[in-house]
N, C-alpha and C. Protein backbone atom coordinates (compact mmCIF):
# COMPACT_ATOMS: atom_id res chain seq x y z
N UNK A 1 85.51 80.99 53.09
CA UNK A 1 85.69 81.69 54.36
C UNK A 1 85.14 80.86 55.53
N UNK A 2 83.90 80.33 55.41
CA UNK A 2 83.19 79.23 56.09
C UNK A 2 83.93 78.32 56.72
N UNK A 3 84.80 77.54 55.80
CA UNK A 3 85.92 76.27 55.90
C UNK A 3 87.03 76.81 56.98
N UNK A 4 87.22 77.95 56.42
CA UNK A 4 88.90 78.79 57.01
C UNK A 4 88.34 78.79 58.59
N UNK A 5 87.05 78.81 59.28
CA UNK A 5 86.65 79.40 60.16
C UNK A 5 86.41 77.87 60.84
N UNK A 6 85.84 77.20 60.50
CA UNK A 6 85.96 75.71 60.97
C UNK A 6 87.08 75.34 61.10
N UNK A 7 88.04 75.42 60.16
CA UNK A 7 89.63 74.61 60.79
C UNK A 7 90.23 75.17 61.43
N UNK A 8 90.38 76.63 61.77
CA UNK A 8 90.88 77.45 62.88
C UNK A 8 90.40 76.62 64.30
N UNK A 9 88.56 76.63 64.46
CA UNK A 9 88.36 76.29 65.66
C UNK A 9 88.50 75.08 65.47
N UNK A 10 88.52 74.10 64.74
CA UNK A 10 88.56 72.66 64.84
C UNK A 10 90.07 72.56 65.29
N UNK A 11 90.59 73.32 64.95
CA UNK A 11 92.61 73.43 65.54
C UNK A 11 92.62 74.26 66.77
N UNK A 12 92.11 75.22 67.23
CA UNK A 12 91.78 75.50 68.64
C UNK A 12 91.53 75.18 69.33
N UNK A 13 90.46 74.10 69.28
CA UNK A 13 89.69 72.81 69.98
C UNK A 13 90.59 71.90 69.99
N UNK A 14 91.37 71.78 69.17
CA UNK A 14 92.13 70.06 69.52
C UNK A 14 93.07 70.11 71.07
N UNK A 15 93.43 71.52 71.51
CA UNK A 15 93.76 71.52 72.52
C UNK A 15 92.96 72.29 73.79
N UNK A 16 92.73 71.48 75.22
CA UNK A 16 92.30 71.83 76.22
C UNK A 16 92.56 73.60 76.11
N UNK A 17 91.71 74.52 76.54
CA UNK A 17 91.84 75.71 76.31
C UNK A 17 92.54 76.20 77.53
N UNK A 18 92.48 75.76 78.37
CA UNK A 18 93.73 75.93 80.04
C UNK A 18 94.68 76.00 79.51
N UNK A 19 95.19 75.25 78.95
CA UNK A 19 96.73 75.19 77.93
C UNK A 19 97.43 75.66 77.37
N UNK A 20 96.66 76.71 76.90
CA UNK A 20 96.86 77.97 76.07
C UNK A 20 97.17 78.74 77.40
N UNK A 21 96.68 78.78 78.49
CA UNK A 21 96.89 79.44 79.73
C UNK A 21 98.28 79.34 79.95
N UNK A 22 98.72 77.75 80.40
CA UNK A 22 99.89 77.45 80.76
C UNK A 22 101.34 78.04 79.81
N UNK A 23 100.78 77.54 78.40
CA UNK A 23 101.63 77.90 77.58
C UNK A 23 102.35 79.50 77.73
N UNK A 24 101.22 80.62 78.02
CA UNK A 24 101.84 82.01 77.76
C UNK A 24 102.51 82.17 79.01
N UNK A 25 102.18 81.62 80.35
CA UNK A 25 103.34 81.86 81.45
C UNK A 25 104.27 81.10 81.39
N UNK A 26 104.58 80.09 80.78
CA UNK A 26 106.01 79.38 80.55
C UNK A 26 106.77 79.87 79.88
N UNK A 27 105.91 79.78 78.40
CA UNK A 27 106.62 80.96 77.21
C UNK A 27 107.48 81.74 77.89
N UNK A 28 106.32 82.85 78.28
CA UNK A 28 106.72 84.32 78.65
C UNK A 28 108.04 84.04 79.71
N UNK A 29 107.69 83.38 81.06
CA UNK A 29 108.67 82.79 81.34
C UNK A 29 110.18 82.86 81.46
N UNK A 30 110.14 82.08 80.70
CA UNK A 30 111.41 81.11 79.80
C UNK A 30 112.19 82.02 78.89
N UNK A 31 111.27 83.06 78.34
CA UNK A 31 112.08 84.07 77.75
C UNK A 31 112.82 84.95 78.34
N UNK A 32 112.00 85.32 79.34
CA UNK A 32 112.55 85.81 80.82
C UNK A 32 113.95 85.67 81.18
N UNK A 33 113.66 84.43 81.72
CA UNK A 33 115.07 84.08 81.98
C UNK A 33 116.36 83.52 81.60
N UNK A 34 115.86 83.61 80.26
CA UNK A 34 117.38 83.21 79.23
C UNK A 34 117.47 84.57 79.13
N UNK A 35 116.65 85.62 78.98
CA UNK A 35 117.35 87.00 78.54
C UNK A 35 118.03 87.19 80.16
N UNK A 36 117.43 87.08 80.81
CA UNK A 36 118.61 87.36 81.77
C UNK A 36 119.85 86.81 82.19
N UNK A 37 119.58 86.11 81.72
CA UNK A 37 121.35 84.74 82.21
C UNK A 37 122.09 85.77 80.94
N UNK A 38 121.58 85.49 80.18
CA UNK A 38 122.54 85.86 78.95
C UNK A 38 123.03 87.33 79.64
N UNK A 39 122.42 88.52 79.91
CA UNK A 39 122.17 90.08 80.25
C UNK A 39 123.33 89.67 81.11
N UNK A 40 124.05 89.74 81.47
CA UNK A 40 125.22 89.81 82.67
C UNK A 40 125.59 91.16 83.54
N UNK A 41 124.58 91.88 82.93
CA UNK A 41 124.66 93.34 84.03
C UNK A 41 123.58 93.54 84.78
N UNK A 42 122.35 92.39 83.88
CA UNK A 42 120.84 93.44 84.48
C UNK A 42 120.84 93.10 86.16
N UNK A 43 119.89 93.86 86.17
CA UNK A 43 119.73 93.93 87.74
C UNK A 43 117.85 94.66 88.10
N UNK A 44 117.90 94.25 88.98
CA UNK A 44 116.03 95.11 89.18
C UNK A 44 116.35 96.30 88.95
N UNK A 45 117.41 97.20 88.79
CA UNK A 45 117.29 98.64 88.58
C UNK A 45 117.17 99.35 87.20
N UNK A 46 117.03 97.81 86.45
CA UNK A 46 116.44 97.74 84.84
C UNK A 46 115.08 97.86 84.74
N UNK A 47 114.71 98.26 84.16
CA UNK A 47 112.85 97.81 83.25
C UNK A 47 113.28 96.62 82.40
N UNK A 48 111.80 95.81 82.92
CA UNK A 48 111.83 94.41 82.06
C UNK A 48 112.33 95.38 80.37
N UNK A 49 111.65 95.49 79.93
CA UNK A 49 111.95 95.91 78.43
C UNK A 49 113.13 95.92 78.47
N UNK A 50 114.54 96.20 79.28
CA UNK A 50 115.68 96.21 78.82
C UNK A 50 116.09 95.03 78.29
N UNK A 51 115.24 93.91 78.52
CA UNK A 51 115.41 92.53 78.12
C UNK A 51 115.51 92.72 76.92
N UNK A 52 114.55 93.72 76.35
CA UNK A 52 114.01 93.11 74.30
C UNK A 52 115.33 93.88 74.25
N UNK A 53 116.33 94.49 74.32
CA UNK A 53 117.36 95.18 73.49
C UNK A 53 118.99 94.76 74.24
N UNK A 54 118.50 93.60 74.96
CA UNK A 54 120.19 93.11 75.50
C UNK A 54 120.62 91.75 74.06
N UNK A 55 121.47 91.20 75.48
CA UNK A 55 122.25 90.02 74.45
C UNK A 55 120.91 88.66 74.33
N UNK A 56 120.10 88.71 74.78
CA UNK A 56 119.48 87.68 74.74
C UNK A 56 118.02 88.54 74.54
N UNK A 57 118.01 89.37 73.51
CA UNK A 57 116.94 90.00 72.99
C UNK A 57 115.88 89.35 72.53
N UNK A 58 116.58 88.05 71.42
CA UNK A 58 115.82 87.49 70.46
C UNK A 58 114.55 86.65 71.19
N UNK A 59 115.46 85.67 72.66
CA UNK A 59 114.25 84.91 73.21
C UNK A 59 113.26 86.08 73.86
N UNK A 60 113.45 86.65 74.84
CA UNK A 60 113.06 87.35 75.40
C UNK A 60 111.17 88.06 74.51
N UNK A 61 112.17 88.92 73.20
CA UNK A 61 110.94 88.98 72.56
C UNK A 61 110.38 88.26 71.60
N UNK A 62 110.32 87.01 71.50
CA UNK A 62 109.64 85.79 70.89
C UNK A 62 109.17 85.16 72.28
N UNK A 63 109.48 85.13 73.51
CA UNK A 63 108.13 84.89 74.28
C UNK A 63 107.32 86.04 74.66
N UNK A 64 107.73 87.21 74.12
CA UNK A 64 106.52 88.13 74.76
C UNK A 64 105.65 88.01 73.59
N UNK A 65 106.03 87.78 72.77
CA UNK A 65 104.83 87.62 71.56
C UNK A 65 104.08 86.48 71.36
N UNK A 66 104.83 85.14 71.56
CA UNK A 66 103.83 83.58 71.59
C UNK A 66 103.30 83.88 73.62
N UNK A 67 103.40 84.20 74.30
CA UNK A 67 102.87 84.63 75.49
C UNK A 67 101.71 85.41 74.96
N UNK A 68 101.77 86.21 74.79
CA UNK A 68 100.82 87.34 74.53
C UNK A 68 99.42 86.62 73.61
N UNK A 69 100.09 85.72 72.19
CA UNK A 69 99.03 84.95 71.22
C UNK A 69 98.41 83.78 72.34
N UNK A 70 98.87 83.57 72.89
CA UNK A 70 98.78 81.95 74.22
C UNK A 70 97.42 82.54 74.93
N UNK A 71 97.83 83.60 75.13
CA UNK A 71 96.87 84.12 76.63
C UNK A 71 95.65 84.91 75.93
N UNK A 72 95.55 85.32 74.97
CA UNK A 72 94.51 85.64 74.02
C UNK A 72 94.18 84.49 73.86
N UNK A 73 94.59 83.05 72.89
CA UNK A 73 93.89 82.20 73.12
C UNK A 73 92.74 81.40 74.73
N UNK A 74 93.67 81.44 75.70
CA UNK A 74 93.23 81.16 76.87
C UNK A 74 92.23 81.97 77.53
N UNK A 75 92.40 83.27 77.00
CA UNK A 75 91.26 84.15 77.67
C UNK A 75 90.06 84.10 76.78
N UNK A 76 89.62 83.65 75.74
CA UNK A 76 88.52 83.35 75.06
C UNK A 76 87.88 82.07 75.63
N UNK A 77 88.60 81.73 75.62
CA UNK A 77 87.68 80.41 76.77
C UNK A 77 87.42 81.05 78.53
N UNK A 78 87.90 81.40 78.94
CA UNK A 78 88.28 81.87 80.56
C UNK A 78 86.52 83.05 80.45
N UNK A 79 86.79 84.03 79.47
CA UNK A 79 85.76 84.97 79.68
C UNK A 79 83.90 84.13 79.70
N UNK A 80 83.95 82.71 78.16
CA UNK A 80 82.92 82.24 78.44
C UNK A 80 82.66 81.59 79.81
N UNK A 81 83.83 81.03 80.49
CA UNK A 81 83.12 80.18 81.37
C UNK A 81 83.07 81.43 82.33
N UNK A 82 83.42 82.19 82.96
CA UNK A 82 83.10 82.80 84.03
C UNK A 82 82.01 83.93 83.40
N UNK A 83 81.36 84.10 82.28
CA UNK A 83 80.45 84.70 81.91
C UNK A 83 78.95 84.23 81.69
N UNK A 84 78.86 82.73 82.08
CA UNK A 84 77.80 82.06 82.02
C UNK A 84 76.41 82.49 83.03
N UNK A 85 76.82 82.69 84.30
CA UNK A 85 75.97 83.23 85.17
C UNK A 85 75.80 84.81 85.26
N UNK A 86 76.00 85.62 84.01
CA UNK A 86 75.87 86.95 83.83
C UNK A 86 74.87 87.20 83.62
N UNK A 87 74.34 88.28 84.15
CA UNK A 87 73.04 88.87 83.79
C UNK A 87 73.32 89.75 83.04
N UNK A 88 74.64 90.50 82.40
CA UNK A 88 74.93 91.70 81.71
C UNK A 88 76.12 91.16 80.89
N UNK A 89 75.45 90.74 79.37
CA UNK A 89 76.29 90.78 77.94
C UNK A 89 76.86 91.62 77.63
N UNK A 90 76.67 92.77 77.87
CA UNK A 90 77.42 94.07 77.62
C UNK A 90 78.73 94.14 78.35
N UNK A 91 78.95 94.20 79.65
CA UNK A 91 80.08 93.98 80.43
C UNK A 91 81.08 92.67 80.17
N UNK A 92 80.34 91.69 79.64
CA UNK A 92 81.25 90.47 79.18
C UNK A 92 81.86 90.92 77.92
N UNK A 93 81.21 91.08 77.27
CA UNK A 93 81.80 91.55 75.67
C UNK A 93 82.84 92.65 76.13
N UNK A 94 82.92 93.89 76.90
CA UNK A 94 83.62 94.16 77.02
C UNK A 94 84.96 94.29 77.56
N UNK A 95 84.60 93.42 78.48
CA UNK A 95 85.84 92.65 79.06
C UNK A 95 86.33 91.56 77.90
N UNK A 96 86.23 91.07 77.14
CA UNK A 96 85.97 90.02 75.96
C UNK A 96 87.34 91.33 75.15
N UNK A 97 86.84 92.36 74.97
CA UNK A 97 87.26 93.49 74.16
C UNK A 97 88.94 93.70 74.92
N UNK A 98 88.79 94.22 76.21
CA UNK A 98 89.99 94.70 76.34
C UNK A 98 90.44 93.67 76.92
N UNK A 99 90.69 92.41 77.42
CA UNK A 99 91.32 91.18 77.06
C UNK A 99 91.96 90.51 75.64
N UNK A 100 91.29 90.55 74.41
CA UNK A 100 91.75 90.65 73.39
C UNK A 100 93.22 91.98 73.05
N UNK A 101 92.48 93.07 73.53
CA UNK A 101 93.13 94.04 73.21
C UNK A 101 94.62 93.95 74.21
N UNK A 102 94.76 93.50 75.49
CA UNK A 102 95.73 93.98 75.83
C UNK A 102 96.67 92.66 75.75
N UNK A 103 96.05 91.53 75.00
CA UNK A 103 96.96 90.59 74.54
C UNK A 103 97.77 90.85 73.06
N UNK A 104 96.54 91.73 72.26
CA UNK A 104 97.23 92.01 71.22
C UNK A 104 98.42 93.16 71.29
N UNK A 105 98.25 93.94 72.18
CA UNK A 105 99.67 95.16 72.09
C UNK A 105 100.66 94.71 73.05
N UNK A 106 100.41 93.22 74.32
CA UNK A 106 101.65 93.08 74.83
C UNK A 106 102.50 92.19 73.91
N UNK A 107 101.72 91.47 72.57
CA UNK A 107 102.90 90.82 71.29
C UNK A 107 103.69 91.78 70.74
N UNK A 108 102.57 92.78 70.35
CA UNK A 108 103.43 94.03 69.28
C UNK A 108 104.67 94.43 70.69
N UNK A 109 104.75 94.51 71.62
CA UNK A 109 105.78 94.80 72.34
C UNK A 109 106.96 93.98 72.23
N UNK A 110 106.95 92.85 71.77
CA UNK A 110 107.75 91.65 71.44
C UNK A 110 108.08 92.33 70.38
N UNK A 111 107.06 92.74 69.27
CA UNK A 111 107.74 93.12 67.73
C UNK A 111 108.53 94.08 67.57
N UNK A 112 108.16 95.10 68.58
CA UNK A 112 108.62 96.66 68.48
C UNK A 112 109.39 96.39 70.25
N UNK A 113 110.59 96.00 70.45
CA UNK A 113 111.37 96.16 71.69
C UNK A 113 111.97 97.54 71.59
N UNK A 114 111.98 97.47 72.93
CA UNK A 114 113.11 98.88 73.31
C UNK A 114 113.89 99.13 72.45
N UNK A 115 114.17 100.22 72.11
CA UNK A 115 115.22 100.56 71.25
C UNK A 115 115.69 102.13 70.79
N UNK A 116 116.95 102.44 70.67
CA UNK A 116 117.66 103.37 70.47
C UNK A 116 116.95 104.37 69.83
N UNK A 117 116.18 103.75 68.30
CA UNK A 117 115.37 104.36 67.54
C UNK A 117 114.08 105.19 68.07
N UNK A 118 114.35 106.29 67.83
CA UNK A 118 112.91 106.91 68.30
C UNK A 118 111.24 106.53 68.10
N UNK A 119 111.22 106.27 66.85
CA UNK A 119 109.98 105.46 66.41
C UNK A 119 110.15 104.37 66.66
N UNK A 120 111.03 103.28 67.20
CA UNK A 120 110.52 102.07 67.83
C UNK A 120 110.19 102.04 69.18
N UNK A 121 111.01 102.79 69.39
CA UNK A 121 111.02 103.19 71.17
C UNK A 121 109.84 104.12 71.54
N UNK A 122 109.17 104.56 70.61
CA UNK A 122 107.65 105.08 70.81
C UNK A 122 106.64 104.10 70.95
N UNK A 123 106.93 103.35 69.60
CA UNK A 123 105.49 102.14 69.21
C UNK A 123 105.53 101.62 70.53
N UNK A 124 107.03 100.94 71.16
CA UNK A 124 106.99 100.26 72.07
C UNK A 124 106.43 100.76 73.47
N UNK A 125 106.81 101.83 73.81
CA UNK A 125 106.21 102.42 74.56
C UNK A 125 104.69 102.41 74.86
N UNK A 126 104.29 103.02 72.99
CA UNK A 126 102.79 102.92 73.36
C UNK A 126 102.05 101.75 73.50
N UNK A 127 102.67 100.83 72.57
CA UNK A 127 101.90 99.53 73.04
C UNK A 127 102.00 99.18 74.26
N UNK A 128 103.08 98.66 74.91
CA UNK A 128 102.85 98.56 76.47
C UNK A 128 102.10 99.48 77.15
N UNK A 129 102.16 100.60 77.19
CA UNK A 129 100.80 101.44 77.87
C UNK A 129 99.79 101.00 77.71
N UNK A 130 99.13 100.93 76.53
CA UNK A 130 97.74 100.02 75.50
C UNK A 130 97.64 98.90 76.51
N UNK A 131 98.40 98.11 76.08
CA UNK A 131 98.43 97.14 77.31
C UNK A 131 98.17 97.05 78.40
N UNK A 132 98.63 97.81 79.03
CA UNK A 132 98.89 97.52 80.56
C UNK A 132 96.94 98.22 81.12
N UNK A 133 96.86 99.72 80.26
CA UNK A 133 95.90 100.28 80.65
C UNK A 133 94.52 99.28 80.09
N UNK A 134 94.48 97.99 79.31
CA UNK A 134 93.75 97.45 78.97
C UNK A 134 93.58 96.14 79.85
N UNK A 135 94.50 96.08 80.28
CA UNK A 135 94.70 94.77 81.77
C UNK A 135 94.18 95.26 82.68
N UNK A 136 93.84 96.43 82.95
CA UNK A 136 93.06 97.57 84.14
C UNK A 136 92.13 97.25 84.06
N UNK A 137 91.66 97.20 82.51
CA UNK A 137 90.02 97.29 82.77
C UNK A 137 89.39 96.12 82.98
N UNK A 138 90.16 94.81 81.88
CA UNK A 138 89.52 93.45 81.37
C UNK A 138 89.86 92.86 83.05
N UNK A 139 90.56 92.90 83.70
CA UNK A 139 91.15 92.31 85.25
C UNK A 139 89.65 92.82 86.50
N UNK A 140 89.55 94.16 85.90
CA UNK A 140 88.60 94.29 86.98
C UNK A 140 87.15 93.52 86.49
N UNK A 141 86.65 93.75 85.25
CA UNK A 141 85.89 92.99 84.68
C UNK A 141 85.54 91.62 84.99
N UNK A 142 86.57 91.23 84.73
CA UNK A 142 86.73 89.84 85.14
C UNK A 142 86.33 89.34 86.38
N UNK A 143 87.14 90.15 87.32
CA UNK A 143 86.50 90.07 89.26
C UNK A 143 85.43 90.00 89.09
N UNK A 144 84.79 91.23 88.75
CA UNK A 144 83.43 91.30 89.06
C UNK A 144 82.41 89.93 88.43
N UNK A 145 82.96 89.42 87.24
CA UNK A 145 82.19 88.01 86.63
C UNK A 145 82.69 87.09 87.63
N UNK A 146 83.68 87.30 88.27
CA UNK A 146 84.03 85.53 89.46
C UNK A 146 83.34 85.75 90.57
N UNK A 147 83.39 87.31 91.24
CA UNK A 147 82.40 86.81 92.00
C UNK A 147 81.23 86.87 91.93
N UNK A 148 80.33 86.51 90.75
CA UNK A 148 79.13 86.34 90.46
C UNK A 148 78.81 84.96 90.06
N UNK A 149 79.88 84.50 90.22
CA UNK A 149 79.98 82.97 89.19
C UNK A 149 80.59 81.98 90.05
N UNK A 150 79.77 80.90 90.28
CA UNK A 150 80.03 79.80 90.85
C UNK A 150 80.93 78.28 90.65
N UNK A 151 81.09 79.03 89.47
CA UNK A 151 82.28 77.99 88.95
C UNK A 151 83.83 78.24 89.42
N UNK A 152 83.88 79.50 89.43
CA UNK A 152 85.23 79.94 89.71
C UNK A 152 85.75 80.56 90.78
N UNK A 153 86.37 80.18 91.91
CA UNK A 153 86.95 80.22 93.28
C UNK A 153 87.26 81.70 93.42
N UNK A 154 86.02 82.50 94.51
CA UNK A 154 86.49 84.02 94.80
C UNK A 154 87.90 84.49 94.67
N UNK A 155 88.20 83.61 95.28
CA UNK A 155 90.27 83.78 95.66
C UNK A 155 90.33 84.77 94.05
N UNK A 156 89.96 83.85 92.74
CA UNK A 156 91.10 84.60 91.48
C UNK A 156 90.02 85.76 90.79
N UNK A 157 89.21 86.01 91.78
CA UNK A 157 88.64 87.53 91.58
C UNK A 157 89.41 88.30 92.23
N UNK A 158 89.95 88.29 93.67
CA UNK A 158 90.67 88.86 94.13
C UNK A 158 92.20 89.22 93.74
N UNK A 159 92.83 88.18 93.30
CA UNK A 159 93.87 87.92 92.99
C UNK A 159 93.77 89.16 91.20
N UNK A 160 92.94 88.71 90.94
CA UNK A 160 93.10 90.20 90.01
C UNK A 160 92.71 91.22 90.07
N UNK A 161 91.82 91.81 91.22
CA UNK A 161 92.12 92.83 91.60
C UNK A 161 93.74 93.59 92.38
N UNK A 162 94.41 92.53 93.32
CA UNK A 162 95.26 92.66 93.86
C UNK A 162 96.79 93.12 92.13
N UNK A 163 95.98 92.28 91.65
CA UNK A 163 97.11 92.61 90.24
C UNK A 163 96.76 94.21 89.52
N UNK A 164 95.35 94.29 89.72
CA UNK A 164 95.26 95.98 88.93
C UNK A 164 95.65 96.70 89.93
N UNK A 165 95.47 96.39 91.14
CA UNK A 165 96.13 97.75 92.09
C UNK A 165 97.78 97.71 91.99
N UNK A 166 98.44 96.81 91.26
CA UNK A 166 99.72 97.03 91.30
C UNK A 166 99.78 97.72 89.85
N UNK A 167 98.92 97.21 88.76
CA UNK A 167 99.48 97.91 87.57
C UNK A 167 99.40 99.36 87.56
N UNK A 168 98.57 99.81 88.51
CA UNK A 168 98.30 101.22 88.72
C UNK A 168 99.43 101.74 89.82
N UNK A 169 99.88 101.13 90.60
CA UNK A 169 100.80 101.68 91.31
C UNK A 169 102.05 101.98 90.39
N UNK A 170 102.60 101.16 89.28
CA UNK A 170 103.59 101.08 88.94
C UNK A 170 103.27 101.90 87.98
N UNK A 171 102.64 101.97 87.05
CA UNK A 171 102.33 103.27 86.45
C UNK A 171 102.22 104.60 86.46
N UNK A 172 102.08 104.55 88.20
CA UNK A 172 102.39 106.31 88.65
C UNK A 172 103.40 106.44 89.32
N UNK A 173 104.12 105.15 89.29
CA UNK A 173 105.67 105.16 89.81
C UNK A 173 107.06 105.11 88.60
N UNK A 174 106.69 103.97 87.97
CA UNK A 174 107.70 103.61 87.26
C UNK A 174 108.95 102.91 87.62
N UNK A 175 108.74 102.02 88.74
CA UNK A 175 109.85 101.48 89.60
C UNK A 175 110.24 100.26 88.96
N UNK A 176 111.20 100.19 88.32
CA UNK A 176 111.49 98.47 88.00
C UNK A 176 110.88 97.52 88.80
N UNK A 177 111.46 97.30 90.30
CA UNK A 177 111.23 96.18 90.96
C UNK A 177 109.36 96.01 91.25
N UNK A 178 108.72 97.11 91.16
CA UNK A 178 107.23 96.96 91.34
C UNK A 178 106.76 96.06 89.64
N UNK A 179 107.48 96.79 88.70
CA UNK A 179 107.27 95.88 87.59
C UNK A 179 107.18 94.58 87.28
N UNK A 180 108.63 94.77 87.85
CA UNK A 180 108.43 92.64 88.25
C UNK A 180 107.57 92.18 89.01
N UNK A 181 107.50 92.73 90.10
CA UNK A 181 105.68 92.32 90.64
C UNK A 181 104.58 92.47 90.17
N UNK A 182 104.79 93.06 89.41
CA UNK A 182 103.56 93.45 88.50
C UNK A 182 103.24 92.29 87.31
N UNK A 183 104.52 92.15 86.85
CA UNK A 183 104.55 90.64 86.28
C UNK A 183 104.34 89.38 86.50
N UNK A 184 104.91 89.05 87.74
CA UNK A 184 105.00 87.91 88.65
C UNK A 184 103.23 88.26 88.76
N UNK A 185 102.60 89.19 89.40
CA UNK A 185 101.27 88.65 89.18
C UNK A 185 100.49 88.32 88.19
N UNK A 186 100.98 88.78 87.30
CA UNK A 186 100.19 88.62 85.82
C UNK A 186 100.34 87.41 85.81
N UNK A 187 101.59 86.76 85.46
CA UNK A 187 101.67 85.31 85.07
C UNK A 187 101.28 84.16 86.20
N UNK A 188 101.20 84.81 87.65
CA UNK A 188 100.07 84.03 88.63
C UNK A 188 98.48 83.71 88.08
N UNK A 189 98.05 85.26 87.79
CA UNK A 189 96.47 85.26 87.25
C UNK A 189 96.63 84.27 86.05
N UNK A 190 97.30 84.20 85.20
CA UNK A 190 97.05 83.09 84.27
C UNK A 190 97.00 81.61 84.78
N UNK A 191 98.53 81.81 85.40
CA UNK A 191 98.63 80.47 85.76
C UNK A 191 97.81 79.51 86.79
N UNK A 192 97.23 80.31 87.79
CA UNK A 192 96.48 79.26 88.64
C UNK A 192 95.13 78.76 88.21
N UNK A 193 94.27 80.33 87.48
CA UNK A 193 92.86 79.61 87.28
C UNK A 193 93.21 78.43 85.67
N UNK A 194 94.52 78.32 85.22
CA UNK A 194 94.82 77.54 83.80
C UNK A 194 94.30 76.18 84.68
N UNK A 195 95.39 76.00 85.66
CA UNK A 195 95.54 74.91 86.26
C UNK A 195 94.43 74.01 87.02
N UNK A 196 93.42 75.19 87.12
CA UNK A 196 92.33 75.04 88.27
C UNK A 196 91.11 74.80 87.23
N UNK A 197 91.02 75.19 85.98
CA UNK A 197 90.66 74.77 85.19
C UNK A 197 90.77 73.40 84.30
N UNK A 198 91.90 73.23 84.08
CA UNK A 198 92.29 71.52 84.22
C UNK A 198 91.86 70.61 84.64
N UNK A 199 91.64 70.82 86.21
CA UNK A 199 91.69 70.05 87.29
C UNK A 199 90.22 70.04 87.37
N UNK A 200 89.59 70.75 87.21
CA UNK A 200 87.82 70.75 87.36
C UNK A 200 87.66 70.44 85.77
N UNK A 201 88.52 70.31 84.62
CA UNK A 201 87.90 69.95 83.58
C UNK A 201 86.83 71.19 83.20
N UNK A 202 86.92 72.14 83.33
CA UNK A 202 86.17 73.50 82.72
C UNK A 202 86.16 73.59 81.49
């Protein structure tokens, strides 16, 4: 068990942990938009999810799931470094918690897409809720560790707060096009501190 646990991180480590950042907004991405080229009807008056059950289902949900494993990887590194100047282990771990957590139910959303079926179209449901209501918490969490922490540029404390006030808007709305903004910020919050991390070598 010892060994199994060394070559995991010795294979985790071989790549810059920003990377894992970059990777889940390209992924995710890229799935994106082949399901839509392919989709020849969608339109913003869709929910992303109509993606997992069109003609271009398959990419669509194989990047919400290597997205989802990407950014769980990337956020295990992201929580230590902006958790270094904490005075409260408790609040890191739990942000640690629902970061894990809302990477793990936005994959199962990849596994379980929209669908006709009542029990898939539940799981899916609930996992994205799981999700989304777990990006609420680990996002605000997070703020509160950047701006306590001198390593990491106020701006992407803000920038995820500005992202939970949308996941909450869209949640008591349900508007497609807020969704996609809701997205488009998500894959901002990954993508800039990935990059900004890089670049300072974090």
């Amino acid at each position: 068990m010892e060994k199994l646990k060394t070559y995991i991180l010795n294979t985790y480590n071989l790549v810059p942990a920003p990377i894992y950042g970059l990777l889940s907004a390209v992924v995710g991405l890229s799935g994106d938009i082949i399901a839509i080229l392919l989709f020849q009807e969608y339109n913003l008056n869709y929910m992303i999810s109509a993606l997992g059950a069109g003609p271009g289902a398959l990419y669509f949900n194989i990047g919400t799931i290597l997205s989802g494993i990407f950014a769980l990887l990337f956020y295990l590194h992201m929580v230590k470094v902006i958790g270094k100047e904490n005075a409260d282990p408790k609040l890191e771990k739990v942000g640690r918690f629902f970061a894990i957590n809302s990477c793990i139910f936005f994959s199962l959303v990849g596994v379980f897409p929209s669908s006709r079926i009542m029990i898939i179209f539940v799981l899916h449901g609930t996992f994205a809720l799981i999700s989304w209501l777990s990006a609420i918490i680990y996002l605000s969490i997070f703020s509160k560790l950047i701006f306590k922490n001198k390593v990491i540029p106020k701006f992407f404390g803000y920038l995820a707060l500005i992202t939970v006030g949308t996941i909450i808007v869209f949640l008591l709305t349900w508007i497609p096009l807020i969704e996609w903004i809701m997205a488009i910020l998500v894959t901002l919050w990954i993508t800039l501190p990935s990059i900004y991390m890089l670049y300072r070598k974090i």
